[in-house]
C-alpha atoms as a PDB file:
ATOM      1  CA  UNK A   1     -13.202   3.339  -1.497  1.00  0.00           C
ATOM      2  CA  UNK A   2     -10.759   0.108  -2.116  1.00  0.00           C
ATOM      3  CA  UNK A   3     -11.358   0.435  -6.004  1.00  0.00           C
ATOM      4  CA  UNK A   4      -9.928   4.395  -5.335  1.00  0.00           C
ATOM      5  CA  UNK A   5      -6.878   3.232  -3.104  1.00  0.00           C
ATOM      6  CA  UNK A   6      -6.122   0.127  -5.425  1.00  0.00           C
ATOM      7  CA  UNK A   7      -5.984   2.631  -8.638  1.00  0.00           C
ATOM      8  CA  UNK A   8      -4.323   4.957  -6.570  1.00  0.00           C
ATOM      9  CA  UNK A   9      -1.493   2.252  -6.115  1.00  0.00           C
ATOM     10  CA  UNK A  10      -1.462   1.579  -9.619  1.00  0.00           C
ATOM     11  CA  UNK A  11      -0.825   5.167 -10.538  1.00  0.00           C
ATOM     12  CA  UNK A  12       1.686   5.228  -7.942  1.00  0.00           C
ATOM     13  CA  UNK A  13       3.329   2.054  -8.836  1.00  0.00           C
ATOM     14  CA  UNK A  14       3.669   3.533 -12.919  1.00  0.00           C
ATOM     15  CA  UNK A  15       4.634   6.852 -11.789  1.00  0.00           C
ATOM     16  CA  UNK A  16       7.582   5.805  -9.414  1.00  0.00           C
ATOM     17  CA  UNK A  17       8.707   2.697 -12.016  1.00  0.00           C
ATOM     18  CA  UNK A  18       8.473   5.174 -15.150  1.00  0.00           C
ATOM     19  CA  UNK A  19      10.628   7.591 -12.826  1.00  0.00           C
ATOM     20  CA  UNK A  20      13.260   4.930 -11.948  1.00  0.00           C
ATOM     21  CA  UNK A  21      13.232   4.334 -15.879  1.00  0.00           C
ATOM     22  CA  UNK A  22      13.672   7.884 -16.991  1.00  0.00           C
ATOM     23  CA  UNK A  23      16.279   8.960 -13.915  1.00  0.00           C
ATOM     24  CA  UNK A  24      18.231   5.535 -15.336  1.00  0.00           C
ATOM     25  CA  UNK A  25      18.335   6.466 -18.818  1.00  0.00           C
ATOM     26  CA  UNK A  26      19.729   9.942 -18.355  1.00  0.00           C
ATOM     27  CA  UNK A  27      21.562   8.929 -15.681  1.00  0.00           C
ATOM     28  CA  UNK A  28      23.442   6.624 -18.844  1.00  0.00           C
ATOM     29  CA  UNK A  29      23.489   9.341 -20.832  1.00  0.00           C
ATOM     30  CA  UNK A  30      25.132  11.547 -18.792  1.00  0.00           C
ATOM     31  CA  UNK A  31      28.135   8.860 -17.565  1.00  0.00           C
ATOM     32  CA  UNK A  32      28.517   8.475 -21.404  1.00  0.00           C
ATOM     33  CA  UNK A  33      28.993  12.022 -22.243  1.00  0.00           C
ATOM     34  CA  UNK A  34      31.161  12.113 -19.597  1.00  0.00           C
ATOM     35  CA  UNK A  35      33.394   9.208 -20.511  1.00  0.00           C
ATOM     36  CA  UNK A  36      33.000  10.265 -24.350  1.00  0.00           C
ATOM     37  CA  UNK A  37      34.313  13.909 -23.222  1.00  0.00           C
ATOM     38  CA  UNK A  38      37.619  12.711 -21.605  1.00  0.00           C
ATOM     39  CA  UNK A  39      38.402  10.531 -24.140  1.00  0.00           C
ATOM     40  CA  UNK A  40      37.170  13.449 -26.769  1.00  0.00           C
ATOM     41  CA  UNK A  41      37.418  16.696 -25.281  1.00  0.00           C
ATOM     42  CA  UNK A  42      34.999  18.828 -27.608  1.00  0.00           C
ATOM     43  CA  UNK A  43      33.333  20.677 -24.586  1.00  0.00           C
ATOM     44  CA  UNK A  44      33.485  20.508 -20.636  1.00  0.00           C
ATOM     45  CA  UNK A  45      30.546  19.396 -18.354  1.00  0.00           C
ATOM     46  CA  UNK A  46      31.289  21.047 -14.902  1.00  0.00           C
ATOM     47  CA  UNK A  47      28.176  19.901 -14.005  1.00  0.00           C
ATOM     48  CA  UNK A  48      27.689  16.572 -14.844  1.00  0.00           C
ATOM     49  CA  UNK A  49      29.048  15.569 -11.303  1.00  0.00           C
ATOM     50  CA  UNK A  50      25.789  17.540  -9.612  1.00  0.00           C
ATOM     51  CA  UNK A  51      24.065  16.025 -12.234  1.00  0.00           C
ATOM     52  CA  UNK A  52      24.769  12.355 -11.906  1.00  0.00           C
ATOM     53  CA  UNK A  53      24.870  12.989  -7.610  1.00  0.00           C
ATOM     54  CA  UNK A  54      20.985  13.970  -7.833  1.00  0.00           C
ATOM     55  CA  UNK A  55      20.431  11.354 -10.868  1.00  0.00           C
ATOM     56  CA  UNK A  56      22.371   8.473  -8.530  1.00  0.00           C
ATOM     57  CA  UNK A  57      20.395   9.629  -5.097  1.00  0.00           C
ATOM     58  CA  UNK A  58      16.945   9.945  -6.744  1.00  0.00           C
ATOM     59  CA  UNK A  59      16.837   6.703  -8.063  1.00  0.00           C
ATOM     60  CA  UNK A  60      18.368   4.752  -5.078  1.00  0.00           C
ATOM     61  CA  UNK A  61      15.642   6.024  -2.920  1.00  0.00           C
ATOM     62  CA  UNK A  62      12.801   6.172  -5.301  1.00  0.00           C
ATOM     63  CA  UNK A  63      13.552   2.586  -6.054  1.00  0.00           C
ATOM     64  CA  UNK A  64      13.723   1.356  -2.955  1.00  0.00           C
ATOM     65  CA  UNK A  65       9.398   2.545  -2.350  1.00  0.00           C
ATOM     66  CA  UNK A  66       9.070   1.278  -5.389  1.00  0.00           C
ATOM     67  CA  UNK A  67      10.577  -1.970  -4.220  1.00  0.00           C
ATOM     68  CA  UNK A  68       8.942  -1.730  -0.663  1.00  0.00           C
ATOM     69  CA  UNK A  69       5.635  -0.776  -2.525  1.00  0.00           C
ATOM     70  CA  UNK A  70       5.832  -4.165  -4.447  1.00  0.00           C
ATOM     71  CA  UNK A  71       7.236  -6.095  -1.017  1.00  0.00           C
ATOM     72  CA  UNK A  72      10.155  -7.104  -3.452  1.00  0.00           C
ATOM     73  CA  UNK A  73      12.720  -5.487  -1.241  1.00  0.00           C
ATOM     74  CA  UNK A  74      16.136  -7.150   0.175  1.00  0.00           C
ATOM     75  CA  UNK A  75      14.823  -9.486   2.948  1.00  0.00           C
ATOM     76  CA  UNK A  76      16.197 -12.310   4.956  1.00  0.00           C
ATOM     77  CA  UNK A  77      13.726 -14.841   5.472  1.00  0.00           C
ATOM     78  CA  UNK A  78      14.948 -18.196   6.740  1.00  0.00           C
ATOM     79  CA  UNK A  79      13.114 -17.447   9.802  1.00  0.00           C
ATOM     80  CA  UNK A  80      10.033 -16.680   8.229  1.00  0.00           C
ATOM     81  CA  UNK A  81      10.261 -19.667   6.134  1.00  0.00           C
ATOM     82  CA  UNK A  82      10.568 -21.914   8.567  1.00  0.00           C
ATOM     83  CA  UNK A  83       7.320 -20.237  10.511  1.00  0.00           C
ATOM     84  CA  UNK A  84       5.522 -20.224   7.059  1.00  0.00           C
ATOM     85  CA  UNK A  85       1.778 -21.105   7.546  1.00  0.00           C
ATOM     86  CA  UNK A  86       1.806 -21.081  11.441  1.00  0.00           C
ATOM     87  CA  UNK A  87       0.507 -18.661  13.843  1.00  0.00           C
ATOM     88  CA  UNK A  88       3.850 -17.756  15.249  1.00  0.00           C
ATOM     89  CA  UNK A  89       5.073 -17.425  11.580  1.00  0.00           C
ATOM     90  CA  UNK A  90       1.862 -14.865  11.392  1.00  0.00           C
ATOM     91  CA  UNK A  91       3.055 -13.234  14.400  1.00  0.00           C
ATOM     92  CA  UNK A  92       6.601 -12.979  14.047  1.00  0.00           C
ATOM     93  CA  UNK A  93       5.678 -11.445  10.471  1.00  0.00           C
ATOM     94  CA  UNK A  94       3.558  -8.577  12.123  1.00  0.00           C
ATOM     95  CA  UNK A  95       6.244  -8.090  14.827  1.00  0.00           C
ATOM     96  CA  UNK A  96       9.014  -7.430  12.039  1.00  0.00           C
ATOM     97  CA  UNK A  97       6.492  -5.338   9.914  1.00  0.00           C
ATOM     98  CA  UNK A  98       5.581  -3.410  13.340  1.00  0.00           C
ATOM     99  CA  UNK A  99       9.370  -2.599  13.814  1.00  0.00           C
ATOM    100  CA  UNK A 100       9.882  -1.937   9.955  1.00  0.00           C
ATOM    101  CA  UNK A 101       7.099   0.749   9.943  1.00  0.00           C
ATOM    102  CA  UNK A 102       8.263   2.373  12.941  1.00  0.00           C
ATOM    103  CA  UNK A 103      11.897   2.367  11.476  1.00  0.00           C
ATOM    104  CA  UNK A 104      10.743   3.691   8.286  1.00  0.00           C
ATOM    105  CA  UNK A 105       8.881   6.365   9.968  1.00  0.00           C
ATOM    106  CA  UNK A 106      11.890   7.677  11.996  1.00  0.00           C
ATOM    107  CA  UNK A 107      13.970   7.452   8.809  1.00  0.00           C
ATOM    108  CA  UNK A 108      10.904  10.011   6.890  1.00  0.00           C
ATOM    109  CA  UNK A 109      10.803  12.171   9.612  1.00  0.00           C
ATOM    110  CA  UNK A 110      14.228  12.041  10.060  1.00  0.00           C
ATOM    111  CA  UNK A 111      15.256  12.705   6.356  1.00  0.00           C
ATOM    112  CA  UNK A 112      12.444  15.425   5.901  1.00  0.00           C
ATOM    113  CA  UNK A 113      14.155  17.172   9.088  1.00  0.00           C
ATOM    114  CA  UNK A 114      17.219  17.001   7.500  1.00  0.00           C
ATOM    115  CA  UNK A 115      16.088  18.200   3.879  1.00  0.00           C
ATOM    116  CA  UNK A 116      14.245  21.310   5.403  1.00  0.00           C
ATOM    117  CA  UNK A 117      17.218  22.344   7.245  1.00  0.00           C
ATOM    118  CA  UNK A 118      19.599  22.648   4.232  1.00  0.00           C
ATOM    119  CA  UNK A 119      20.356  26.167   3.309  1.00  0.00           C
ATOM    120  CA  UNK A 120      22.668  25.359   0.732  1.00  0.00           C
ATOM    121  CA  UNK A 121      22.500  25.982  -3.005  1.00  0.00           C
ATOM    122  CA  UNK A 122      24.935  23.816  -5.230  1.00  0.00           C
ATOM    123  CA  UNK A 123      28.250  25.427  -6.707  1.00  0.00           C
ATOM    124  CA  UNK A 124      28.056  24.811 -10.157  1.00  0.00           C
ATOM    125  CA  UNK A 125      24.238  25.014 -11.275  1.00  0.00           C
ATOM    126  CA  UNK A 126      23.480  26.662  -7.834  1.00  0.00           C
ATOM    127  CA  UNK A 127      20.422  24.792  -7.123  1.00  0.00           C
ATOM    128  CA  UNK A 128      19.263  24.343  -4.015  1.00  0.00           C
ATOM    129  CA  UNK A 129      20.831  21.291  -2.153  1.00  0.00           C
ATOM    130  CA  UNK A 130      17.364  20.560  -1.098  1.00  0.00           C
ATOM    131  CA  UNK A 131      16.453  18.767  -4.336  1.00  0.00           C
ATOM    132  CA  UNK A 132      19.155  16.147  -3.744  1.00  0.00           C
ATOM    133  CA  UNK A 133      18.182  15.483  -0.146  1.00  0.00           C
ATOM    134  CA  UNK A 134      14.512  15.547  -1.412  1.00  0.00           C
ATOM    135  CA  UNK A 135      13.576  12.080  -2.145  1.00  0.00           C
ATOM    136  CA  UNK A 136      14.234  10.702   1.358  1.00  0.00           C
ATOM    137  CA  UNK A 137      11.411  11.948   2.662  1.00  0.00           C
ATOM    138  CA  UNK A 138       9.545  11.649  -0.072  1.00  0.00           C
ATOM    139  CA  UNK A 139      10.308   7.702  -0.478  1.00  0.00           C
ATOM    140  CA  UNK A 140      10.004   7.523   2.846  1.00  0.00           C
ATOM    141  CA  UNK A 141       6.613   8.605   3.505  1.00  0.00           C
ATOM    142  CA  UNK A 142       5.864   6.322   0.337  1.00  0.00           C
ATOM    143  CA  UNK A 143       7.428   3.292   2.473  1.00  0.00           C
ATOM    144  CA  UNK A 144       5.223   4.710   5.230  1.00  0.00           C
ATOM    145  CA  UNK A 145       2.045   4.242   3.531  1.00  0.00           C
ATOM    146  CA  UNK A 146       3.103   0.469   2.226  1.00  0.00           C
ATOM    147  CA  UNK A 147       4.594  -0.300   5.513  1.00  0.00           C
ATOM    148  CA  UNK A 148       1.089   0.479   7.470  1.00  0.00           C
ATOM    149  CA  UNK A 149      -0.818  -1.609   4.885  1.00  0.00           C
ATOM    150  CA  UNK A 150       1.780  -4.195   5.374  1.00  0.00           C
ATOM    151  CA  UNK A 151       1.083  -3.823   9.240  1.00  0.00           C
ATOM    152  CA  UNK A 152      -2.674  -4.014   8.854  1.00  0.00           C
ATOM    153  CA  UNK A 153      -2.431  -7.139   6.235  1.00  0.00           C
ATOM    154  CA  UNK A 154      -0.240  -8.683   8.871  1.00  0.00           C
ATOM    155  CA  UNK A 155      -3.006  -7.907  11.905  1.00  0.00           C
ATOM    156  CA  UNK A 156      -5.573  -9.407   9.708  1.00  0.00           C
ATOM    157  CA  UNK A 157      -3.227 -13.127   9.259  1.00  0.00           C
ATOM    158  CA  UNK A 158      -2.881 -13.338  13.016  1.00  0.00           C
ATOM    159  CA  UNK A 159      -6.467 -13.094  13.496  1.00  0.00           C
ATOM    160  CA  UNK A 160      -8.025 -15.314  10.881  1.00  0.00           C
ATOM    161  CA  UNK A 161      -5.289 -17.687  12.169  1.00  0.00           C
ATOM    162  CA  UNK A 162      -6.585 -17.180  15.574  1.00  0.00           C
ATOM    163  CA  UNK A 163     -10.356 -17.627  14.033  1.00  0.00           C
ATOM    164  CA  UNK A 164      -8.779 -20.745  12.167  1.00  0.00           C
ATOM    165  CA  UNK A 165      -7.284 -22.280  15.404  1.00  0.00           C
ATOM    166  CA  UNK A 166     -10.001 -21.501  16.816  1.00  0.00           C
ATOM    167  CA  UNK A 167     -12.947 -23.314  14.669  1.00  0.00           C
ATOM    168  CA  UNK A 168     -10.276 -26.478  14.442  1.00  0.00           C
ATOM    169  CA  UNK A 169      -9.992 -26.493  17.723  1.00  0.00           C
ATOM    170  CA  UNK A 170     -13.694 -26.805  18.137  1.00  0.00           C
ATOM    171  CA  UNK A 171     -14.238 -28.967  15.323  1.00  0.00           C
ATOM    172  CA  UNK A 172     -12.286 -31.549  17.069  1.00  0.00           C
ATOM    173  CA  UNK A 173     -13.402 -31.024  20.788  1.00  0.00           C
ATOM    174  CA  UNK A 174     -16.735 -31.828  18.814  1.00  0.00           C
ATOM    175  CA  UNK A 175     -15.586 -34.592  16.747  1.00  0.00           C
ATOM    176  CA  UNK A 176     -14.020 -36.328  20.052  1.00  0.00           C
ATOM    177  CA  UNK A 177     -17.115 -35.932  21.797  1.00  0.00           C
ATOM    178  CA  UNK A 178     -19.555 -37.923  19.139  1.00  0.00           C
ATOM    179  CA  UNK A 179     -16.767 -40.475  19.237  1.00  0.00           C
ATOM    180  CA  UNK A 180     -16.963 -41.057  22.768  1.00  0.00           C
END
């Protein structure tokens, strides 16, 4: 079952890099047809702006799981560094991945609320306005997954550092007692 879920994060992890690498390439292309088109005006492209707004929103948010999948996301972590390799560092690492998950949960629900409810279609290409509220949810649920496996990781630190405490804690009640 963990050889399944880890190549299933692998796939993942190519599919949403490749797609960050594709949406930025043709995102370039696109901004330099543009530019090349006012400065050479051989043709119009009405709909290069609905192009580059779906290109632009696409990659932010698929980016950002692909960033939370790798846990290479903005963070500050002065705080955390400073609690490095204590138990209260453990814990106050579970507590903010506790509060990130249920954030990023909201913020899928939230998003996928919002993306269902849009009637709209485009004006130019008329496509439906769905497709550029679509990766919210979808990188959110992503960040979901990630965030509860960050949650669980962070469950199991507290305890082996309570297991660790614990087993130093007897190893020296026992140590003090042959030295007495």
């Amino acid at each position: 079952m963990i050889a399944l879920l880890k190549s299933l994060d692998k796939a993942l992890g190519f599919a949403l890099r490749w797609f960050c690498i594709a949406n930025m390439l043709a995102l370039t292309l696109v901004l330099t047809a543009v530019v090349f088109i006012r400065f050479v005006p051989v043709a119009t492209l009405s709909w290069s702006d609905e192009i580059v707004e779906w290109l632009m929103a696409s990659l932010i948010f698929i980016a950002a799981a692909a960033l939370w999948r790798e846990n290479d996301h903005f963070k500050i972590t002065m705080i955390s560094e400073r609690l490095a390799g204590t138990q209260g560092g453990r814990v106050f690492t579970l507590v903010l991945e506790v509060l990130t998950a249920i954030f990023i949960a909201l913020f899928a629900q939230y998003s996928l609320d919002l993306t269902l409810g849009v009637g709209r279609t485009s004006p130019v290409l008329s496509w439906p306005v769905t497709w550029w509220y679509a990766p919210m949810p979808i990188a959110g649920f992503i960040m979901v997954v990630y965030a509860i496996r960050n949650v669980v990781q962070g469950i199991r630190a507290v305890v082996e550092g309570c297991r660790r405490n614990r087993a130093d804690g007897l190893a020296g009640v026992q140590h003090e007692q042959r030295n007495w």
